[in-house]
C-alpha atoms as a PDB file:
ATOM      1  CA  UNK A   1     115.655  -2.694 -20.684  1.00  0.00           C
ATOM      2  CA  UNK A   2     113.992   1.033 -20.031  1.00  0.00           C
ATOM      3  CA  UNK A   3     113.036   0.485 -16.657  1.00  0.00           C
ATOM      4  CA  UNK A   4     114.951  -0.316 -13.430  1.00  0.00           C
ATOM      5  CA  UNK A   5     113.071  -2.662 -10.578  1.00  0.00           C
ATOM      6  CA  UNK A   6     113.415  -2.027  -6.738  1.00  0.00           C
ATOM      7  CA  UNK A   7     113.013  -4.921  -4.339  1.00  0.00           C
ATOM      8  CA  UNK A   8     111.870  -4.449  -0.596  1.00  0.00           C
ATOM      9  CA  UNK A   9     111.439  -7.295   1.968  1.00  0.00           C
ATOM     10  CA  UNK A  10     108.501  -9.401   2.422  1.00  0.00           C
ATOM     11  CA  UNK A  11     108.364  -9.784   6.139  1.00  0.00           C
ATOM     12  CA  UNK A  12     106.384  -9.477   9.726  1.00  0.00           C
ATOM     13  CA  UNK A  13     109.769  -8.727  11.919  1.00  0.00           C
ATOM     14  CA  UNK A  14     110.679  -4.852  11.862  1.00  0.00           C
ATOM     15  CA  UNK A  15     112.004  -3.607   9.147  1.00  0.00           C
ATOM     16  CA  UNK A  16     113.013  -0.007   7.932  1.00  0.00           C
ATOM     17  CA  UNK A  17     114.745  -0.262   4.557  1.00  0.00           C
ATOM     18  CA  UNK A  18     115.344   2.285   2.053  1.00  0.00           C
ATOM     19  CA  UNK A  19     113.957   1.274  -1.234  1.00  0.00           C
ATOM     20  CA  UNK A  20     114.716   3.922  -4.105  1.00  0.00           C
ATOM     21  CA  UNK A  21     116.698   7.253  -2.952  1.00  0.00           C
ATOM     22  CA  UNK A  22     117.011   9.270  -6.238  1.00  0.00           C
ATOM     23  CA  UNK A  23     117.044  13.194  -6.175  1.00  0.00           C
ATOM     24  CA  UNK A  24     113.388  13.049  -7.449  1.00  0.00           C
ATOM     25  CA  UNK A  25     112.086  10.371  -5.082  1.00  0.00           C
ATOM     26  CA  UNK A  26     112.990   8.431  -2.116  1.00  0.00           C
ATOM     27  CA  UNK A  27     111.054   5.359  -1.207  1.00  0.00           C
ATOM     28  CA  UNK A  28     111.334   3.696   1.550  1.00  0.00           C
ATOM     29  CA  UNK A  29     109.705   0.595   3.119  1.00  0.00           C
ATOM     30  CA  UNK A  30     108.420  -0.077   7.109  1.00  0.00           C
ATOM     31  CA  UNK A  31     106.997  -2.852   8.566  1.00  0.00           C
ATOM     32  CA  UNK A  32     106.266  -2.229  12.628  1.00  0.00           C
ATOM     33  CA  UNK A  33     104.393  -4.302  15.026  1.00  0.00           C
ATOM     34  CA  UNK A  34     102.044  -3.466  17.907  1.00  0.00           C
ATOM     35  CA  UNK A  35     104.369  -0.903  20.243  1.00  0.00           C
ATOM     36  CA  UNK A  36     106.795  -0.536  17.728  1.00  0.00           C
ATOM     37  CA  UNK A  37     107.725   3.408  16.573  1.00  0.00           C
ATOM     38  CA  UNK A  38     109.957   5.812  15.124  1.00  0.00           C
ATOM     39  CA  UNK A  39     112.373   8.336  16.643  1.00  0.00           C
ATOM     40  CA  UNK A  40     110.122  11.340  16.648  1.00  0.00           C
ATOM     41  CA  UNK A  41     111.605  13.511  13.816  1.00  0.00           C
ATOM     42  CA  UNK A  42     110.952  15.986  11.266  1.00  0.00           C
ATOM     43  CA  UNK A  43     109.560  15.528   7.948  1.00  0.00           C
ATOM     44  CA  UNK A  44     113.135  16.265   5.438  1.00  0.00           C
ATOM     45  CA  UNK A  45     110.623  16.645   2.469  1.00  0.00           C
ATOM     46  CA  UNK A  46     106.810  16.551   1.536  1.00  0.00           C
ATOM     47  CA  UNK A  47     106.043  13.021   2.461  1.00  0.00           C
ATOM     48  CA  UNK A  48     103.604  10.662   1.300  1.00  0.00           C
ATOM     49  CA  UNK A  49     102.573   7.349   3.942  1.00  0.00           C
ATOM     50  CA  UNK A  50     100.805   4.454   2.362  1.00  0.00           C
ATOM     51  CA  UNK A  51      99.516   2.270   4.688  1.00  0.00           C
ATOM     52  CA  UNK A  52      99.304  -1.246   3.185  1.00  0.00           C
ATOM     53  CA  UNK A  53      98.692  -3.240   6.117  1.00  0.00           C
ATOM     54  CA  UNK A  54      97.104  -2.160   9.627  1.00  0.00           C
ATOM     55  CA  UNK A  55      96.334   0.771  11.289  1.00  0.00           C
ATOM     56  CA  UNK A  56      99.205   3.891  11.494  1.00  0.00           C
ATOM     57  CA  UNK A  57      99.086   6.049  13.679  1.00  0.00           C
ATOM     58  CA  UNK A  58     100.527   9.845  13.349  1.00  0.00           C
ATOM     59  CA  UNK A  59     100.406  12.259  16.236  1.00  0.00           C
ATOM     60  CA  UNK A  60     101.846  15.648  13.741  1.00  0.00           C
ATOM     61  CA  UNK A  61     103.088  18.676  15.426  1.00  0.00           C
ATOM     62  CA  UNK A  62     100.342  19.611  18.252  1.00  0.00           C
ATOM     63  CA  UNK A  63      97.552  17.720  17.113  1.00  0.00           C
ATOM     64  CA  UNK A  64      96.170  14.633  18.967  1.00  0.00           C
ATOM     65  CA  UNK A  65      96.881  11.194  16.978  1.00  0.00           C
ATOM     66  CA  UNK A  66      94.814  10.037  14.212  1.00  0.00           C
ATOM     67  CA  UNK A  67      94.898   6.982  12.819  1.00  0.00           C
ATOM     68  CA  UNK A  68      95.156   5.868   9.387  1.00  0.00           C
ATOM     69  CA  UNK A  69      93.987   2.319   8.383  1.00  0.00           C
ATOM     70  CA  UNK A  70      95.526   0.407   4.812  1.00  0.00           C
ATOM     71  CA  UNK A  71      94.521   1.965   1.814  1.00  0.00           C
ATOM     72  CA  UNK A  72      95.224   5.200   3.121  1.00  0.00           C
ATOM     73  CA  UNK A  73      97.732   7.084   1.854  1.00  0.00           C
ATOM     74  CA  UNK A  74      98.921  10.587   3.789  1.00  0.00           C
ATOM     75  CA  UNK A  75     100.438  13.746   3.092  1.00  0.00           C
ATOM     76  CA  UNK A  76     103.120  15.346   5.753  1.00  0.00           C
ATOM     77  CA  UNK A  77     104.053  18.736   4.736  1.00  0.00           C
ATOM     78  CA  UNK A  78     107.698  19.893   5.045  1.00  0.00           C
ATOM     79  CA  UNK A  79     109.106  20.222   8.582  1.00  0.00           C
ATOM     80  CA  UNK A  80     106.212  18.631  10.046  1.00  0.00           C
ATOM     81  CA  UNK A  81     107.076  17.271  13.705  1.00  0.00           C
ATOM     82  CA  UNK A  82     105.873  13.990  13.222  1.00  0.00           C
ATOM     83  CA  UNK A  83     105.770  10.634  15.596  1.00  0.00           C
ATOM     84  CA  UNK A  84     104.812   7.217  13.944  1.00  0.00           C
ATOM     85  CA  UNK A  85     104.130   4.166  15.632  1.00  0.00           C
ATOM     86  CA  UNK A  86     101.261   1.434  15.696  1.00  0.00           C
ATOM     87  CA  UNK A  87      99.462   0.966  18.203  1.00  0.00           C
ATOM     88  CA  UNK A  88      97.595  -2.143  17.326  1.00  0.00           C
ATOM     89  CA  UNK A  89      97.694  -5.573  17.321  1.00  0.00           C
ATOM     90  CA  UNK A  90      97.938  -6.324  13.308  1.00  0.00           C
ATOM     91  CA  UNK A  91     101.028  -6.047  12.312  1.00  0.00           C
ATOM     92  CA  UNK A  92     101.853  -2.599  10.098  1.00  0.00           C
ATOM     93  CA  UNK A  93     103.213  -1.981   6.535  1.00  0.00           C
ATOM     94  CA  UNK A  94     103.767   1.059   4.969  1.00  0.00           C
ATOM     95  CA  UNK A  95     105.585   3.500   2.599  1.00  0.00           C
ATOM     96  CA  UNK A  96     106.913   6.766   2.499  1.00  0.00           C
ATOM     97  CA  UNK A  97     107.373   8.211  -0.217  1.00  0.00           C
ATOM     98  CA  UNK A  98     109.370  11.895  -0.195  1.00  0.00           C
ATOM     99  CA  UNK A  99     109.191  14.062  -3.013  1.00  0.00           C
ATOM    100  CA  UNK A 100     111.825  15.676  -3.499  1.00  0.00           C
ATOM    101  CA  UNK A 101     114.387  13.342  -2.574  1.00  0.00           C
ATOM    102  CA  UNK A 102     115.364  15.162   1.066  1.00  0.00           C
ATOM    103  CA  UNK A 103     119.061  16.060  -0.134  1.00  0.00           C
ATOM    104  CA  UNK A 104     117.371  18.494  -2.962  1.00  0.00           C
ATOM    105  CA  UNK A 105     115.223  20.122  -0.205  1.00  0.00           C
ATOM    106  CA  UNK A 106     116.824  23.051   1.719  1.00  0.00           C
ATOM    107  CA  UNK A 107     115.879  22.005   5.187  1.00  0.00           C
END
């Protein structure tokens, strides 16, 4: 076999679970429901959110939040400030993909 599969969880409870870390990619998998966040951080690489299910919502830096509904997919530059959290009621799936793999970036 060429290729190599990655599992995540198929779930409504809270879940942050790191899918693929390679030095080329990370992928990582989030489910959150309504009230539930992240630590506010900053982004360790360029990062790519695809919202699957529900609404995200990203307040980046200074701006105010926007929201992001499923099908979306986002791009967080480098060393963006970034908080993550949703805010409604449907429950919210996502993935971040980070490109570079953080531990090739010099943060």
């Amino acid at each position: 076999m060429l290729e190599t599969q990655f599992n995540f969880t198929k779930t409504n409870e809270k879940t942050i679970e790191r899918v693929v870390q390679k030095d080329e990619v990370w992928i990582m998998h989030m489910v959150l429901n309504k009230g539930e966040s992240l630590p506010e951080h900053h982004a360790n690489s360029n990062v790519f959110m695809i919202v699957v299910r529900g609404t995200i919502t990203l307040q980046l830096a200074d701006q105010d939040a926007h929201h992001y509904e499923s099908g979306s997919i986002v791009n967080i530059p480098h060393r963006t400030l970034m908080n993550v959290s949703n805010q409604n009621e449907e429950t919210l799936e996502f993935f971040v993909v980070k490109a570079p793999g953080p531990n090739m970036m010099n943060n």
